[in-house]
PDB file of N, CA and C in Angstrom:
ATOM      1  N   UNK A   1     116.727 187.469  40.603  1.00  0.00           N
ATOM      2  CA  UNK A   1     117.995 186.958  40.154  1.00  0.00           C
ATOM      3  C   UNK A   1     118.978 186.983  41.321  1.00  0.00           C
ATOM      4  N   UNK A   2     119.912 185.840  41.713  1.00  0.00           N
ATOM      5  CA  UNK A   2     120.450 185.975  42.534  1.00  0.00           C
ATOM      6  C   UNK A   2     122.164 186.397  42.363  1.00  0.00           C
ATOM      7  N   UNK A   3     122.785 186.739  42.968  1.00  0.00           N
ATOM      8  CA  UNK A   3     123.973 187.975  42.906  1.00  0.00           C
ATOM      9  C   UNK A   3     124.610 187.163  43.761  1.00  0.00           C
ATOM     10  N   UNK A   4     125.675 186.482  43.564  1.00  0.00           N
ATOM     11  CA  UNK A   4     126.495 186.244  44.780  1.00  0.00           C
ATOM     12  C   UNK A   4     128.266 186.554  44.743  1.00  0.00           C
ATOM     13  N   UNK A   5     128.234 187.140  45.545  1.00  0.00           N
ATOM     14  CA  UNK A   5     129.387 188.042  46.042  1.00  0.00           C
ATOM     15  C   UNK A   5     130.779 187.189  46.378  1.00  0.00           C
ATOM     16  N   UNK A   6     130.434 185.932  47.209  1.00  0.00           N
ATOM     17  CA  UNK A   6     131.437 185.702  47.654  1.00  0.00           C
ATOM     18  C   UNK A   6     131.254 184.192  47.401  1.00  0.00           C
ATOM     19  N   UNK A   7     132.333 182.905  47.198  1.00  0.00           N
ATOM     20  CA  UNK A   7     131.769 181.771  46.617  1.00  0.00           C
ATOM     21  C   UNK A   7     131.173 180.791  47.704  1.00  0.00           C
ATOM     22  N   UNK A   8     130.606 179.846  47.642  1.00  0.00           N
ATOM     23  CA  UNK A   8     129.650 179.106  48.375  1.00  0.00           C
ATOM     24  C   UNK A   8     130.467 177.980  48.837  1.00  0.00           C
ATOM     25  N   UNK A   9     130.880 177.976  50.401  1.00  0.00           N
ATOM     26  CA  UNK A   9     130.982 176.078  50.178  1.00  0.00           C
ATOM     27  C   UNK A   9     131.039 175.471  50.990  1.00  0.00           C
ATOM     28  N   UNK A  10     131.041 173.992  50.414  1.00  0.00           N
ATOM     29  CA  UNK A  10     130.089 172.996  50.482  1.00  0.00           C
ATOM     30  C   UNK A  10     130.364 172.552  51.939  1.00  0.00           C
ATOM     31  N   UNK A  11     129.002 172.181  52.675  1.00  0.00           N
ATOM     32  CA  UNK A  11     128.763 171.489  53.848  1.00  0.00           C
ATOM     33  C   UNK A  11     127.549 170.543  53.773  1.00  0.00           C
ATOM     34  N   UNK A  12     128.136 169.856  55.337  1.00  0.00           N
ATOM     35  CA  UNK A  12     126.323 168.914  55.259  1.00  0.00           C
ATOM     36  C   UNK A  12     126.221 169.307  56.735  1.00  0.00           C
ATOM     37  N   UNK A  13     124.716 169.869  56.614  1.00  0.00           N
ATOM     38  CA  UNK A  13     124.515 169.963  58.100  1.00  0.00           C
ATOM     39  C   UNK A  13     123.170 170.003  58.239  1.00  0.00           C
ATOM     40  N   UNK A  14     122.426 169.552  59.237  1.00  0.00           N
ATOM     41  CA  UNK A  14     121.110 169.478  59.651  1.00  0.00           C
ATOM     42  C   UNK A  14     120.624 171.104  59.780  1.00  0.00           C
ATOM     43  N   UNK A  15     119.312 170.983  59.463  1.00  0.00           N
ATOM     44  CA  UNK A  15     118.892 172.386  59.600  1.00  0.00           C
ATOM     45  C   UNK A  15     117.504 172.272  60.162  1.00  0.00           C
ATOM     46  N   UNK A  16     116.999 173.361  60.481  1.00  0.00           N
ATOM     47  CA  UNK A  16     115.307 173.238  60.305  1.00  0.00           C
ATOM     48  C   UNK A  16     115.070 174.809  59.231  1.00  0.00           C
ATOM     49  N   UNK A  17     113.935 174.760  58.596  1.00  0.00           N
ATOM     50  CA  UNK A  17     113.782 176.304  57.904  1.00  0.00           C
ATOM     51  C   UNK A  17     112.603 176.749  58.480  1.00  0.00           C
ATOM     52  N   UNK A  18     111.683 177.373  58.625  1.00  0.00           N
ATOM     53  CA  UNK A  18     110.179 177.916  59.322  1.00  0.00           C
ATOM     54  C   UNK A  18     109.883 178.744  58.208  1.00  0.00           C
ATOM     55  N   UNK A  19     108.390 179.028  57.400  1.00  0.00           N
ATOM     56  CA  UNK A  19     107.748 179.461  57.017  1.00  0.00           C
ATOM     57  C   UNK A  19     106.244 179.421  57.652  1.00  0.00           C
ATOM     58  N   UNK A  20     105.970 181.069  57.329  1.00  0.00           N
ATOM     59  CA  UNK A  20     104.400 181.209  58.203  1.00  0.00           C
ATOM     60  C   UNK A  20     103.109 180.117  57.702  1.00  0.00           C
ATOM     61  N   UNK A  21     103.139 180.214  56.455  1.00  0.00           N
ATOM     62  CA  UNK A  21     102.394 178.713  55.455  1.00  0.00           C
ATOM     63  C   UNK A  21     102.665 177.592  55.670  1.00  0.00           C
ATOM     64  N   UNK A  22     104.306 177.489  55.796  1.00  0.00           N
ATOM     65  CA  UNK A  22     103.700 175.975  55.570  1.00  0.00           C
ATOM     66  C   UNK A  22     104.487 175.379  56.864  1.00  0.00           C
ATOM     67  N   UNK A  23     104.939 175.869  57.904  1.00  0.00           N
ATOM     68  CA  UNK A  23     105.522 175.714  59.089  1.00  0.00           C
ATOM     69  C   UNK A  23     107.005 175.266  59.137  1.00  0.00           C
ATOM     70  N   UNK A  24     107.553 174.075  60.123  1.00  0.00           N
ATOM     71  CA  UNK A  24     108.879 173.721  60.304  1.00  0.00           C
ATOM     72  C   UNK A  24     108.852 172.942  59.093  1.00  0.00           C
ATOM     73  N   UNK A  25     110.229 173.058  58.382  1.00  0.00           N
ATOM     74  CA  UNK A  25     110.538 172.010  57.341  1.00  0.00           C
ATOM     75  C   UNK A  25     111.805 171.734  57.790  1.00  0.00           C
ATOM     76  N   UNK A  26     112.233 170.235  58.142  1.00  0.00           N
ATOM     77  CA  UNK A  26     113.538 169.816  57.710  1.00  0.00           C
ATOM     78  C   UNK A  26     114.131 170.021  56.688  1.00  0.00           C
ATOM     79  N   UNK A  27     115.832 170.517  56.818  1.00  0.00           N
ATOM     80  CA  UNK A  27     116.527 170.934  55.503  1.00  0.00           C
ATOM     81  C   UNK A  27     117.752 170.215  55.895  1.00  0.00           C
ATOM     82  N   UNK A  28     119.133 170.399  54.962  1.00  0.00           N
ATOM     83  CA  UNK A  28     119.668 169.744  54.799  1.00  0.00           C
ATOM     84  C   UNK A  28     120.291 171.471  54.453  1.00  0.00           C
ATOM     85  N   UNK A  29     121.481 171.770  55.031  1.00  0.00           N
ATOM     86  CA  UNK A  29     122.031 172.854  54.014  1.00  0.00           C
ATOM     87  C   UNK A  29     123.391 172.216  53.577  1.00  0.00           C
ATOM     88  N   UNK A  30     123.612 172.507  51.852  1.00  0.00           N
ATOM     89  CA  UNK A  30     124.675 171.288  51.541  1.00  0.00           C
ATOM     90  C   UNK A  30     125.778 172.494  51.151  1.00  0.00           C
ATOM     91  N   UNK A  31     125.424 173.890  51.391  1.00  0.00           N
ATOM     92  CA  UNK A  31     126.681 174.586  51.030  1.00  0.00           C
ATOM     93  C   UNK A  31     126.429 176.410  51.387  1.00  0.00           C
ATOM     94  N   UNK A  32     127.288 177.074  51.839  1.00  0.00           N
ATOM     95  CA  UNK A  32     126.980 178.349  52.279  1.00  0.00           C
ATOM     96  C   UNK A  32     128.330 179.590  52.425  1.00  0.00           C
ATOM     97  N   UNK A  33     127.815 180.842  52.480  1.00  0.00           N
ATOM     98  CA  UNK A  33     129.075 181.774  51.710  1.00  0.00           C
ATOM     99  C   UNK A  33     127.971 182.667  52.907  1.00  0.00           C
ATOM    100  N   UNK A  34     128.481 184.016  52.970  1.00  0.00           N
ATOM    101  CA  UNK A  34     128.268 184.946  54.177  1.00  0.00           C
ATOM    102  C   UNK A  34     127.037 186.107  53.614  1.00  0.00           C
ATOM    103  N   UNK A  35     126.929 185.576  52.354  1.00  0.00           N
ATOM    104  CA  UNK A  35     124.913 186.015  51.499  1.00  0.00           C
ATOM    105  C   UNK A  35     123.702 184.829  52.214  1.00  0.00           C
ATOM    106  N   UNK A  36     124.651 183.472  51.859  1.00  0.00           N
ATOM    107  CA  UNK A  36     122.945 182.623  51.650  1.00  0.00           C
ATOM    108  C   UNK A  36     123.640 181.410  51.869  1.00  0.00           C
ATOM    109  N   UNK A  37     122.861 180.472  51.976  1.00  0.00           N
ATOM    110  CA  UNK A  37     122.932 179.156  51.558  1.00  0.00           C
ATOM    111  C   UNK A  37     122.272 178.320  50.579  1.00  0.00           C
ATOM    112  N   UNK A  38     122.242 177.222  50.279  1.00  0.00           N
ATOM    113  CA  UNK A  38     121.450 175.705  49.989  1.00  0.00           C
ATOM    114  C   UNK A  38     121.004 175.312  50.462  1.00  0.00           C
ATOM    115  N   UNK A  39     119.848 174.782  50.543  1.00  0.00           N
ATOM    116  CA  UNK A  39     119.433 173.863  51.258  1.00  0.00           C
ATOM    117  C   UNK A  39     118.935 172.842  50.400  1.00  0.00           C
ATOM    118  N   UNK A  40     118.561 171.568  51.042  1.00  0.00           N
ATOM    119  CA  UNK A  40     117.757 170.226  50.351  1.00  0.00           C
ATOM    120  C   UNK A  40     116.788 170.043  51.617  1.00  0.00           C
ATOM    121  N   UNK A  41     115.492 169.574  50.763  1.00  0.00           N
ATOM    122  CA  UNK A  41     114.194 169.651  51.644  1.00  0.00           C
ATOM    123  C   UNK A  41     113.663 168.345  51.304  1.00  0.00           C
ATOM    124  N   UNK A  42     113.241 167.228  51.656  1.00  0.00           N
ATOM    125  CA  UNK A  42     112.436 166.580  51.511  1.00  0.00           C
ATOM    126  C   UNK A  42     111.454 166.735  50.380  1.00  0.00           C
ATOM    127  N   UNK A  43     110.498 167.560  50.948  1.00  0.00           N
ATOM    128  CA  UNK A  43     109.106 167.997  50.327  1.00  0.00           C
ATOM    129  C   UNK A  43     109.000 169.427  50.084  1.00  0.00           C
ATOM    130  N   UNK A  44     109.145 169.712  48.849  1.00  0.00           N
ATOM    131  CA  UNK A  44     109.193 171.446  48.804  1.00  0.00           C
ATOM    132  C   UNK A  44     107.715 172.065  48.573  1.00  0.00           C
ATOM    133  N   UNK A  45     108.277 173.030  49.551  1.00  0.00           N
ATOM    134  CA  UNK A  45     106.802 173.780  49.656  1.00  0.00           C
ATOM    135  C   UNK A  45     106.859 175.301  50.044  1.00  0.00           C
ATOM    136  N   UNK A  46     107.878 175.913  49.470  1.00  0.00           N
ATOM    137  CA  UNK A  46     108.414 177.685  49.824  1.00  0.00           C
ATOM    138  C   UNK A  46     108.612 178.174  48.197  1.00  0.00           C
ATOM    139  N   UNK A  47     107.410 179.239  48.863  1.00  0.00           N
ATOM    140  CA  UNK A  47     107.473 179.681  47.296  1.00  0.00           C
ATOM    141  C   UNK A  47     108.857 181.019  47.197  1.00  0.00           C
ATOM    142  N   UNK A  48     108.963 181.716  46.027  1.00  0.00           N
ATOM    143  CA  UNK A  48     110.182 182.455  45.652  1.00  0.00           C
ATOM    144  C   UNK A  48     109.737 183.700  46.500  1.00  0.00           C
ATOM    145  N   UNK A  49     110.959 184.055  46.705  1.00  0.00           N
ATOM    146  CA  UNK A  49     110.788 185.506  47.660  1.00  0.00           C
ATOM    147  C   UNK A  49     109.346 185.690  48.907  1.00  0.00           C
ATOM    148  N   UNK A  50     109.786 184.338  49.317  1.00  0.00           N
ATOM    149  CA  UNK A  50     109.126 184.058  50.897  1.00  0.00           C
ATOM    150  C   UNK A  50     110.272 184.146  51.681  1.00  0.00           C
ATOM    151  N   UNK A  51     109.778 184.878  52.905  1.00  0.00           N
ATOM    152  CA  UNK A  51     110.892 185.039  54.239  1.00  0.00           C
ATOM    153  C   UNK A  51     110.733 184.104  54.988  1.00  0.00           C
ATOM    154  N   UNK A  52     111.778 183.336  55.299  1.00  0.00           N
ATOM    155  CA  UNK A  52     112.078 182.299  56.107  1.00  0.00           C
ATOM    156  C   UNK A  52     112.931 182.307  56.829  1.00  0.00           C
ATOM    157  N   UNK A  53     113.029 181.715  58.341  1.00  0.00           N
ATOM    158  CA  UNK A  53     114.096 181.411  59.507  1.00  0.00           C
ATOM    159  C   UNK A  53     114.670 180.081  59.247  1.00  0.00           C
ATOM    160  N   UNK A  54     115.985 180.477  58.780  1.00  0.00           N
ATOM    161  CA  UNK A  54     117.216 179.041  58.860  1.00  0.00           C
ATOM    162  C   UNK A  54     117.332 178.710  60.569  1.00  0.00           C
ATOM    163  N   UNK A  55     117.281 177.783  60.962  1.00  0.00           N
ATOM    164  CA  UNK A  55     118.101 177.289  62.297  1.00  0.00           C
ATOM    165  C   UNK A  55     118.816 175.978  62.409  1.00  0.00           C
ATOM    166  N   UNK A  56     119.915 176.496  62.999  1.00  0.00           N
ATOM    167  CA  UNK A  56     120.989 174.956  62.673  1.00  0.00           C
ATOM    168  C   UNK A  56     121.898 175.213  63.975  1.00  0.00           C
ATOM    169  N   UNK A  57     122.333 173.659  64.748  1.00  0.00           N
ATOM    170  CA  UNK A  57     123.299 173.345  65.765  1.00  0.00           C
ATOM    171  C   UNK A  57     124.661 173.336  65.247  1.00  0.00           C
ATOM    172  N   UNK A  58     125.619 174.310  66.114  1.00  0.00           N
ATOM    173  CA  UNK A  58     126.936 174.227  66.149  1.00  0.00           C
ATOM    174  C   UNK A  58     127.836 173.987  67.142  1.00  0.00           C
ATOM    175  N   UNK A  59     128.488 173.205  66.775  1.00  0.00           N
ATOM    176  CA  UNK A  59     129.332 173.620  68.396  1.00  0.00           C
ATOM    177  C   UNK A  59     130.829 174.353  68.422  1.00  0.00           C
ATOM    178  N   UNK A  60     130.262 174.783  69.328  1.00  0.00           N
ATOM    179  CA  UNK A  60     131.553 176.047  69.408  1.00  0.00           C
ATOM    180  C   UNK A  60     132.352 175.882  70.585  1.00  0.00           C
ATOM    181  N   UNK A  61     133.812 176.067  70.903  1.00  0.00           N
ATOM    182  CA  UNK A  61     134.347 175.673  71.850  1.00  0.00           C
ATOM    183  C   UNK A  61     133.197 174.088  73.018  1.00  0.00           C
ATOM    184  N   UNK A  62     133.100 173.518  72.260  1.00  0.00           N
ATOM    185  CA  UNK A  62     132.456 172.191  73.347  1.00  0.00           C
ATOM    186  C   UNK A  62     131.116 172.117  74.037  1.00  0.00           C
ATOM    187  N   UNK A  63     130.083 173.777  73.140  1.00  0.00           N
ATOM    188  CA  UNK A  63     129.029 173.980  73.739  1.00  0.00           C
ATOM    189  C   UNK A  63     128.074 173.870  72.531  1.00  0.00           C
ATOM    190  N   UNK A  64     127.243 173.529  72.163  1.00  0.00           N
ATOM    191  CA  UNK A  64     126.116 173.458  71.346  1.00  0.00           C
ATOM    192  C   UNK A  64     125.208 174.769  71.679  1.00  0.00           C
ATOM    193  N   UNK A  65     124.891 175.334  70.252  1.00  0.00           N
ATOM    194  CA  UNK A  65     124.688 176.866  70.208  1.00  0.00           C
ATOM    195  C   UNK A  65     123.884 176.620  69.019  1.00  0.00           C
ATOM    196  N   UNK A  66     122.556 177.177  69.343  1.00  0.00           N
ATOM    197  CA  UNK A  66     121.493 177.294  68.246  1.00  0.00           C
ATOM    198  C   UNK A  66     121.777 178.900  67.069  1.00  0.00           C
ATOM    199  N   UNK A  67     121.899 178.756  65.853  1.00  0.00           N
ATOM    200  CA  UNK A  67     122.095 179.593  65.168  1.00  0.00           C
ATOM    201  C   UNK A  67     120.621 180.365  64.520  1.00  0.00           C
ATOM    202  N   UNK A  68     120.213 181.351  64.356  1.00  0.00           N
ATOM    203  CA  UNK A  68     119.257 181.449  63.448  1.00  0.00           C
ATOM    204  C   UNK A  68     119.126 182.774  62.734  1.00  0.00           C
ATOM    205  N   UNK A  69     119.156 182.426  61.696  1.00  0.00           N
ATOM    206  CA  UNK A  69     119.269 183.518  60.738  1.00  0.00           C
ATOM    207  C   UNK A  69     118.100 183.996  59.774  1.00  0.00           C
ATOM    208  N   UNK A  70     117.494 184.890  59.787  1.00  0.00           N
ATOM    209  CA  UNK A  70     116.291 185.096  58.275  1.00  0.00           C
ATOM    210  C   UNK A  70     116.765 184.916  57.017  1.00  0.00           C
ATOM    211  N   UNK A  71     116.211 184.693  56.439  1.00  0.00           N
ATOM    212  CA  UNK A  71     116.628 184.573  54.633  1.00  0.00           C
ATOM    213  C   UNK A  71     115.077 184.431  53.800  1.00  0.00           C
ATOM    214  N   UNK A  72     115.610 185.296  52.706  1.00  0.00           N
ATOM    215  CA  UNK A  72     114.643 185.086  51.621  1.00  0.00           C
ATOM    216  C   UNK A  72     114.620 183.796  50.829  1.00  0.00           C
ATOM    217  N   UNK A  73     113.279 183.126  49.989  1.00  0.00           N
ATOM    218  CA  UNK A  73     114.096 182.388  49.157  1.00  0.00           C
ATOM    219  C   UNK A  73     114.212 182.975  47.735  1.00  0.00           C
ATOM    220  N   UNK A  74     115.307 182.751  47.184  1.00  0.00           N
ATOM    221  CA  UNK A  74     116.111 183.460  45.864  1.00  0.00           C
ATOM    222  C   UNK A  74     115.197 182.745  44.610  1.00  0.00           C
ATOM    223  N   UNK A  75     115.635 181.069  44.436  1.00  0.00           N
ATOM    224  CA  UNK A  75     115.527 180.679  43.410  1.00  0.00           C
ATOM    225  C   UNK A  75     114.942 179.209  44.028  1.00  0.00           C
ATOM    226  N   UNK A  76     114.327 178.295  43.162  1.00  0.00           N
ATOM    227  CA  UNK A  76     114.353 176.753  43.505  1.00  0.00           C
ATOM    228  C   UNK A  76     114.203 176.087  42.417  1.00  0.00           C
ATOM    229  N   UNK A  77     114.941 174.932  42.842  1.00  0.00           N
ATOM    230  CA  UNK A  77     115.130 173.753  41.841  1.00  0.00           C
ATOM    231  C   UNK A  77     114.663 172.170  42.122  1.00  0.00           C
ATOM    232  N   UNK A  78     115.038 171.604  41.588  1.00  0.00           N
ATOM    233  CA  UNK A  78     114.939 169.633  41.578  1.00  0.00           C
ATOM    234  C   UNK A  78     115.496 169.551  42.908  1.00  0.00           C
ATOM    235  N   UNK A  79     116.368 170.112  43.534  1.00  0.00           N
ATOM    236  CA  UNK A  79     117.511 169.743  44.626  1.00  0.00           C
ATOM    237  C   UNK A  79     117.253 170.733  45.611  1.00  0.00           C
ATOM    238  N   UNK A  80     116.569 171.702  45.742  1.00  0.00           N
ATOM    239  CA  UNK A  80     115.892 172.746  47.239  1.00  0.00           C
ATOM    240  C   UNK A  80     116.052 174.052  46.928  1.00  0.00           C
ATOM    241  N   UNK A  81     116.658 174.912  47.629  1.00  0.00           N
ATOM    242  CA  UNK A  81     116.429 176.356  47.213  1.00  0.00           C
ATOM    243  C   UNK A  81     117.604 176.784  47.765  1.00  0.00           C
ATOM    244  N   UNK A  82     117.897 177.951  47.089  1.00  0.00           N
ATOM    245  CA  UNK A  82     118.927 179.361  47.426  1.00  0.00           C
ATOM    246  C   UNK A  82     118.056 180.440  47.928  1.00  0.00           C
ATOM    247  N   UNK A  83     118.673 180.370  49.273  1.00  0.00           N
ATOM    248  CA  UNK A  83     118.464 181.340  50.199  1.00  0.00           C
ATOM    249  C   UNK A  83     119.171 182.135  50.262  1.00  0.00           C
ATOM    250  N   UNK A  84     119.354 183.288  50.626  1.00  0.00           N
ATOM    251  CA  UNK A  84     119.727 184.904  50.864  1.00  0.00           C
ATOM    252  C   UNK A  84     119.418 185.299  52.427  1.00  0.00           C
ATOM    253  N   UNK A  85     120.486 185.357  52.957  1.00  0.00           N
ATOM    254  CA  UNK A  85     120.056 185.954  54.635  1.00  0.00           C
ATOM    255  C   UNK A  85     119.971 187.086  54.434  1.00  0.00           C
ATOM    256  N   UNK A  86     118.881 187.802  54.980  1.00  0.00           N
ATOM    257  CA  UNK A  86     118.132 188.957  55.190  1.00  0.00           C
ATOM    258  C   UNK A  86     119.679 190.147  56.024  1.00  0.00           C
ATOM    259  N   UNK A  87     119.900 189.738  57.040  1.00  0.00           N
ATOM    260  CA  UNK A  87     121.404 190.312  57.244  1.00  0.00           C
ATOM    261  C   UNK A  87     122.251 189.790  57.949  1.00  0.00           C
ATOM    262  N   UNK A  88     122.929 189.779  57.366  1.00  0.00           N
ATOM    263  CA  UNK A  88     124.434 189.573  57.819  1.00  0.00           C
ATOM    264  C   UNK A  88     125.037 189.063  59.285  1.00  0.00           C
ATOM    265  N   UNK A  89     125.479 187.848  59.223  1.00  0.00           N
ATOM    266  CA  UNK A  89     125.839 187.611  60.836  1.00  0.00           C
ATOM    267  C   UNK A  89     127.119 187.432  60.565  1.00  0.00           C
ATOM    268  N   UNK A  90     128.129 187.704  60.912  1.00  0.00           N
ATOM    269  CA  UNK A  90     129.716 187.429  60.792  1.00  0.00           C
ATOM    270  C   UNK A  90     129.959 186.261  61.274  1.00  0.00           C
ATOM    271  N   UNK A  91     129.533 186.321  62.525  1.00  0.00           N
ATOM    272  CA  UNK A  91     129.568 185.630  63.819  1.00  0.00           C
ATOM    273  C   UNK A  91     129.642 184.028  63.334  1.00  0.00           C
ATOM    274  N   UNK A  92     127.825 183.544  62.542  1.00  0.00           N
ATOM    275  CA  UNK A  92     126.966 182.537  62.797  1.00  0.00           C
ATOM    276  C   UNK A  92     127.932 181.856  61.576  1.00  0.00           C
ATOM    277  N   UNK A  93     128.582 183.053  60.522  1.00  0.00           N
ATOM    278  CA  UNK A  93     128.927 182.559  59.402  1.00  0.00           C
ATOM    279  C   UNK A  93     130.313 181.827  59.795  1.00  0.00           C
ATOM    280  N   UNK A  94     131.310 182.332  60.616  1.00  0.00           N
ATOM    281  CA  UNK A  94     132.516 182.083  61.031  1.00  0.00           C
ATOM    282  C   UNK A  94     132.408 180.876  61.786  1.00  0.00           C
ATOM    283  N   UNK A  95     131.811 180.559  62.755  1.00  0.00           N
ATOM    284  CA  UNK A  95     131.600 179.485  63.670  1.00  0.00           C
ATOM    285  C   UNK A  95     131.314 178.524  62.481  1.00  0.00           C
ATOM    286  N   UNK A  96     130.692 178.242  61.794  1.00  0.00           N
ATOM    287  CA  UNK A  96     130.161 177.410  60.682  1.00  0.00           C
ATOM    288  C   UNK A  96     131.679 177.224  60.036  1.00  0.00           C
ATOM    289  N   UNK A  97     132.226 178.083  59.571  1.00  0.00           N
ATOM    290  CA  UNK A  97     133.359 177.960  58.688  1.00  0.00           C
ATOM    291  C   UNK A  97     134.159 177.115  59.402  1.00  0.00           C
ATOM    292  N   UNK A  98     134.481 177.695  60.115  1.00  0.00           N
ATOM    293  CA  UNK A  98     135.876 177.010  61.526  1.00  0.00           C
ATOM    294  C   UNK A  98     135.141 175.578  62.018  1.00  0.00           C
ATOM    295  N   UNK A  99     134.172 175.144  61.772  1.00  0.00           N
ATOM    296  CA  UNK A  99     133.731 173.784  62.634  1.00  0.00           C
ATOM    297  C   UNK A  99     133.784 172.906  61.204  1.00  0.00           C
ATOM    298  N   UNK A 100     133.303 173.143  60.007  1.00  0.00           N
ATOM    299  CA  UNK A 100     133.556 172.582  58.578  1.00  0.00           C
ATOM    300  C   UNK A 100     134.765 172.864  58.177  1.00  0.00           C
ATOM    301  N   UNK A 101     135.659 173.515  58.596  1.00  0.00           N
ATOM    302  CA  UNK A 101     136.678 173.290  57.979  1.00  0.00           C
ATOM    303  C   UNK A 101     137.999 172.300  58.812  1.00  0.00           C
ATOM    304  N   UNK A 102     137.585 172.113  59.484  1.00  0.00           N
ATOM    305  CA  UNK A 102     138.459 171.668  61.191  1.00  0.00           C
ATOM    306  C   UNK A 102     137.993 170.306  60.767  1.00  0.00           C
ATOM    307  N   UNK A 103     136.959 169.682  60.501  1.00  0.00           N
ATOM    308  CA  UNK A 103     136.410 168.572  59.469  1.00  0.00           C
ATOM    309  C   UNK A 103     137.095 167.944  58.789  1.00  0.00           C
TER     310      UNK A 103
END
């Protein structure tokens, strides 16, 4: 069951996710809070409470900076999955905020 603490929101941003099974998947993360995100996948293929690496481009002051974070997956639906980052980046979460919200 997933618990979320703080509210989620909404972005569009390119992602990639990595699982040991079923390898790189293109994602789509359409919304995120400083627990987890969304993502949208093409072709789903991550089963529940599999550990997976989010990675996504930001740019920060005028430099492009690879982010990557672990996350479980929580739940999945028709539309991709809720992820849970394994821990906590302030950092990866803030840069994200400040570049979507400057948007």
């Amino acid at each position: 069951m997933e618990h979320r603490w703080s509210r989620r929101n909404p972005v569009c941003l390119d992602a990639f996710v990595f699982h040991h099974r079923s390898g790189l998947i293109p994602a789509n993360i359409l919304d995120i809070s400083p627990e987890g995100v969304f993502i949208a996948v093409e072709h789903p293929a991550l089963p529940t409470r599999a550990m997976v690496e989010v990675s996504f481009a930001l740019e920060i002051g005028g430099k492009q900076t690879i982010q990557q974070m672990q996350a479980f997956v929580i739940h999945r639906s028709r539309n991709g999955y809720g992820l849970m980052f394994k821990d906590f980046r302030r950092g990866a979460f803030q840069a994200l905020a400040a570049t979507h919200s400057a948007a």
